[in-house]
C-alpha atoms as a PDB file:
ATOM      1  CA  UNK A   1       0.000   0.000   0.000  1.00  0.00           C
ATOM      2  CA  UNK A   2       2.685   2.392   1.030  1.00  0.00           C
ATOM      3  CA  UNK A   3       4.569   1.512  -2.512  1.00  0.00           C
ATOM      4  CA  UNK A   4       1.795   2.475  -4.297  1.00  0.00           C
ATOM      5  CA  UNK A   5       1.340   6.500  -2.596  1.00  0.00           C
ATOM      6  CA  UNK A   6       4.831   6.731  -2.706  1.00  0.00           C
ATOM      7  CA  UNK A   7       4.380   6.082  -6.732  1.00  0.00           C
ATOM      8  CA  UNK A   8       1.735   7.719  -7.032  1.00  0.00           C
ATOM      9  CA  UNK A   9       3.058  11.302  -5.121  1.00  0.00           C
ATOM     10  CA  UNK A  10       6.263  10.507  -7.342  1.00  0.00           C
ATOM     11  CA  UNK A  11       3.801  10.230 -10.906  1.00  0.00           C
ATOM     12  CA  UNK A  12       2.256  13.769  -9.621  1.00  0.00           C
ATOM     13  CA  UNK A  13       5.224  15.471  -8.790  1.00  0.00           C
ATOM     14  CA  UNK A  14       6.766  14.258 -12.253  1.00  0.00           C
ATOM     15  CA  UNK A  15       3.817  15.690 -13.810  1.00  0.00           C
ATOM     16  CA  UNK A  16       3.520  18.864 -12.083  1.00  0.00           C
ATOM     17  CA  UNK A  17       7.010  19.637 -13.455  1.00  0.00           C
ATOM     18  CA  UNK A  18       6.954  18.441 -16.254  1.00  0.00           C
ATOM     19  CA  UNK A  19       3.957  21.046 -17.177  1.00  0.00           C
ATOM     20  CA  UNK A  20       6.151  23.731 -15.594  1.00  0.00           C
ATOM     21  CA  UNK A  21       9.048  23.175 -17.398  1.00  0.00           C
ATOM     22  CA  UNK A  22       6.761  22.995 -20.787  1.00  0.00           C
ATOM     23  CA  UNK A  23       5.003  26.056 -19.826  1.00  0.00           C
ATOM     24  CA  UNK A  24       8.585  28.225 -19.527  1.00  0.00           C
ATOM     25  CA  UNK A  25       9.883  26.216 -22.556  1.00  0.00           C
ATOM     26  CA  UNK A  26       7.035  28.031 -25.015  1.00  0.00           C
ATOM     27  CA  UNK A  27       7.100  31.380 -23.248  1.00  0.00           C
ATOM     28  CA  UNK A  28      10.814  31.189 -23.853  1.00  0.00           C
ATOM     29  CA  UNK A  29       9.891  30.943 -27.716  1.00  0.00           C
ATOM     30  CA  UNK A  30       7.575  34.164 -27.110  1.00  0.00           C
ATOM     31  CA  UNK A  31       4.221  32.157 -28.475  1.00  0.00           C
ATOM     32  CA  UNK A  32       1.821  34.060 -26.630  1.00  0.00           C
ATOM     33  CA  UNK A  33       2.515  37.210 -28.340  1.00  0.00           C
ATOM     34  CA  UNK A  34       2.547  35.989 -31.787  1.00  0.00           C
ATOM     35  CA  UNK A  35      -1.153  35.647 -33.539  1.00  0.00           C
ATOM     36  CA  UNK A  36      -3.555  32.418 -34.054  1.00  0.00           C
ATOM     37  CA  UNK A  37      -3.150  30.475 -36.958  1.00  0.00           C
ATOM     38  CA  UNK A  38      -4.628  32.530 -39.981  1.00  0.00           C
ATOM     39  CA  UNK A  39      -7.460  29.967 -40.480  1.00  0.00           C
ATOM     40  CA  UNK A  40      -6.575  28.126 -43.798  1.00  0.00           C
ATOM     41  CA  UNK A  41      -9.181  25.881 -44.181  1.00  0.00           C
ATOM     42  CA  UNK A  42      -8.704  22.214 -45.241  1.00  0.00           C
ATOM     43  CA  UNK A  43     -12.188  20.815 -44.390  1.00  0.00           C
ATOM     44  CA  UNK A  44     -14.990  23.380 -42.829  1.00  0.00           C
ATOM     45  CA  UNK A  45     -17.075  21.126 -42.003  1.00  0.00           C
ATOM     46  CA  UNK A  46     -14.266  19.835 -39.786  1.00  0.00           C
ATOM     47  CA  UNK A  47     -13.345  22.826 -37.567  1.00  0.00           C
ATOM     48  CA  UNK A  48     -12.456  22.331 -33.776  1.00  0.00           C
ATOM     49  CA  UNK A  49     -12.508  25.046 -31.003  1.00  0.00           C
ATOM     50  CA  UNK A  50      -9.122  26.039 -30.050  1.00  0.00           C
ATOM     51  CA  UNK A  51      -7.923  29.101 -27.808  1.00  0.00           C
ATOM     52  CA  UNK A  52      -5.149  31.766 -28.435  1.00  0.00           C
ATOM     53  CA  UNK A  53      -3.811  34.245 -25.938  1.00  0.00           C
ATOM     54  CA  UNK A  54      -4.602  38.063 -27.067  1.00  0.00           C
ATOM     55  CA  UNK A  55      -1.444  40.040 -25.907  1.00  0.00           C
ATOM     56  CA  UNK A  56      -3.058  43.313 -26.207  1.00  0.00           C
ATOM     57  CA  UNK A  57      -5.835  42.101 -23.781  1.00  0.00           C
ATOM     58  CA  UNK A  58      -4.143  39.894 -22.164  1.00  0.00           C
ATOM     59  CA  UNK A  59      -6.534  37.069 -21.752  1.00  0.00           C
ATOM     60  CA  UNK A  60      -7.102  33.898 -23.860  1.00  0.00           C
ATOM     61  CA  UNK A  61     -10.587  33.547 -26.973  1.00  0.00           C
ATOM     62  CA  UNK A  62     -11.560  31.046 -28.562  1.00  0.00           C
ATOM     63  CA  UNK A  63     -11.309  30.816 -32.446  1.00  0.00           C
ATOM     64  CA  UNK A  64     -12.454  27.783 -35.114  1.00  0.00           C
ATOM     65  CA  UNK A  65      -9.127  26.348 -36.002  1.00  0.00           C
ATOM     66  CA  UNK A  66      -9.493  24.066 -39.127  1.00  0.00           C
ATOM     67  CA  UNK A  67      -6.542  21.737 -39.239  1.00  0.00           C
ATOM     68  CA  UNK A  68      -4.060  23.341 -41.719  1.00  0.00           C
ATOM     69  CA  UNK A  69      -2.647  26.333 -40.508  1.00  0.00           C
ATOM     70  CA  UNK A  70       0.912  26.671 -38.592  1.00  0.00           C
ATOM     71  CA  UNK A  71       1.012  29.067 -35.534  1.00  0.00           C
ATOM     72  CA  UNK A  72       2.636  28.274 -32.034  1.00  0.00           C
ATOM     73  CA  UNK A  73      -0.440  30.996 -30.217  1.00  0.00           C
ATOM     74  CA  UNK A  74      -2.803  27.782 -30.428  1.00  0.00           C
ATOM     75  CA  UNK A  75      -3.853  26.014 -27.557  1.00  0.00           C
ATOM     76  CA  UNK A  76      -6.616  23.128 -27.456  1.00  0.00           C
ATOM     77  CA  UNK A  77      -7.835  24.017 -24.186  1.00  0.00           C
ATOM     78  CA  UNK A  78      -8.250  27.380 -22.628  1.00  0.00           C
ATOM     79  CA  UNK A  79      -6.963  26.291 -19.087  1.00  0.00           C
ATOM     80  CA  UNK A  80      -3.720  25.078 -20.880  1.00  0.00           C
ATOM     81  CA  UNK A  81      -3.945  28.593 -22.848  1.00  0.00           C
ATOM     82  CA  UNK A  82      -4.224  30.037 -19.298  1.00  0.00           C
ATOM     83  CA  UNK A  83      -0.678  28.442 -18.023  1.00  0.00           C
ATOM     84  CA  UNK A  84       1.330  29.032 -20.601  1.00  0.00           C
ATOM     85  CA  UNK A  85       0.648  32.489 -21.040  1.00  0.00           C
ATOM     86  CA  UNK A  86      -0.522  33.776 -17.809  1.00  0.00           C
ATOM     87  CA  UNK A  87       0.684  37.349 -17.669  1.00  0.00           C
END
């Protein structure tokens, strides 16, 4: 029993820096003050949410990203948005 909290505090802890390390990697490459991808469409009917973090307002919106566009400022959850760019 006491291997497995010991693992499983270990798994956490692992985690919880792995996300921090991530989160200064991509601020590091200055992501959240370049724009969302321009929207280049490859199917429309195929479109997912995604969020990007607005520099000038500093907060993150929602757009309809459709697959084929490049940008780093493109995030597929707004809480992940919210880490990485927190200001």
């Amino acid at each position: 029993m006491n291997t497995w909290i010991l693992v499983l505090l270990a798994s956490v802890t692992l985690f919880q820096w792995t996300a921090a390390t991530v989160g200064t990697y991509y601020k590091e490459l200055d992501m959240c003050s370049k724009p969302p991808p321009s929207g280049n469409s490859c199917n429309a009917s195929d479109s997912s949410e995604r969020w990007y973090f607005n520099s000038t307002q500093e907060k993150c919106l929602c757009f309809q990203y459709f697959g084929c566009s490049q940008g780093i400022n493109n995030f597929p959850e707004e809480e992940i948005c919210k880490q990485t760019c927190k200001p």
